[in-house]
Protein backbone atom coordinates (compact mmCIF):
# COMPACT_ATOMS: atom_id res chain seq x y z
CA UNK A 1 -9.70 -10.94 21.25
CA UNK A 2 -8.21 -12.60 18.43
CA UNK A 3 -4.22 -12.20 17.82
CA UNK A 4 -4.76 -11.03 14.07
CA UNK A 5 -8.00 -9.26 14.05
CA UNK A 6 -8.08 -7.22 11.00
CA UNK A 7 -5.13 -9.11 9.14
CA UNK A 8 -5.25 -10.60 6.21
CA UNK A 9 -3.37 -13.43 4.74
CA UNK A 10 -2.36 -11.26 1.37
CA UNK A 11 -1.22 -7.96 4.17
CA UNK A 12 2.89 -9.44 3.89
CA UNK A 13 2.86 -9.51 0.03
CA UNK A 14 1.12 -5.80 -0.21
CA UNK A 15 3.79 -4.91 2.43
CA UNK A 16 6.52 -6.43 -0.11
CA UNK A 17 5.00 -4.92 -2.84
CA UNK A 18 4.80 -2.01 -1.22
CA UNK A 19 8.22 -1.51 -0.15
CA UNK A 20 9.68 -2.43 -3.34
CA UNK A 21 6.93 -1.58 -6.27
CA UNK A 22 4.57 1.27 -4.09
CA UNK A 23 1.52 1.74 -6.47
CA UNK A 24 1.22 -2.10 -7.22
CA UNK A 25 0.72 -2.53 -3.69
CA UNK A 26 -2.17 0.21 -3.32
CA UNK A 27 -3.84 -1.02 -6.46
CA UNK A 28 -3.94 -4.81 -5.12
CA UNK A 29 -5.83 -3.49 -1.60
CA UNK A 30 -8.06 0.01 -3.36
CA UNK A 31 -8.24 -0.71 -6.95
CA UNK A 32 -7.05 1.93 -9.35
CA UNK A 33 -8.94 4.98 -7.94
CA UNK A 34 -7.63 8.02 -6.22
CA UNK A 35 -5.07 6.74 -3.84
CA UNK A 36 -3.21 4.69 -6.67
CA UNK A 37 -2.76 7.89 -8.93
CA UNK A 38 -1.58 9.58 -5.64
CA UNK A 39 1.09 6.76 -5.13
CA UNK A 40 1.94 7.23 -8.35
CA UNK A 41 2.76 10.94 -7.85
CA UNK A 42 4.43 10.50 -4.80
CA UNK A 43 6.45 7.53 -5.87
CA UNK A 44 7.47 9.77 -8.81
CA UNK A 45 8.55 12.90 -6.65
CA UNK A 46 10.11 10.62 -4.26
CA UNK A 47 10.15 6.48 -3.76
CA UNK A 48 9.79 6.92 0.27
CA UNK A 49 6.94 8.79 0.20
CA UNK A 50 5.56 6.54 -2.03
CA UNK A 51 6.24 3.53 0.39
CA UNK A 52 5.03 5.57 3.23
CA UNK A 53 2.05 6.55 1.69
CA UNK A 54 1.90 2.84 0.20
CA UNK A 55 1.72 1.27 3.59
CA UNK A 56 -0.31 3.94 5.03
CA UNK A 57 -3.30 3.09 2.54
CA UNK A 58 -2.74 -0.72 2.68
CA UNK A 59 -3.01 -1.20 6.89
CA UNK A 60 -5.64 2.12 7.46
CA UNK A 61 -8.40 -0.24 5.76
């Protein structure tokens, strides 16, 4: 079994842009569909949730 399977090489900048701009980071790995606009709620109502939710999307694909 391979060390990375299932990593890409652009997973540490979403992570970055993740942590520090949340819906950036879910539009680079889903586009700007449902989960973005979510982001963009959550980051609004909060900026951890929006990281959390952020990272959730960007390594459950």
């Amino acid at each position: 079994m391979a060390a990375n399977a299932g990593v890409e090489p652009l997973d540490p900048v979403k992570l970055l842009l993740a942590i520090f701009l949340p819906p950036v980071g879910v539009a680079m790995e889903v586009g700007l569909g449902m989960h973005f606009w979510i982001n963009i709620v959550l980051t609004l109502f909060g900026f951890i949730p929006g990281i959390v939710h952020a990272v959730y999307v960007i390594f459950s694909r």
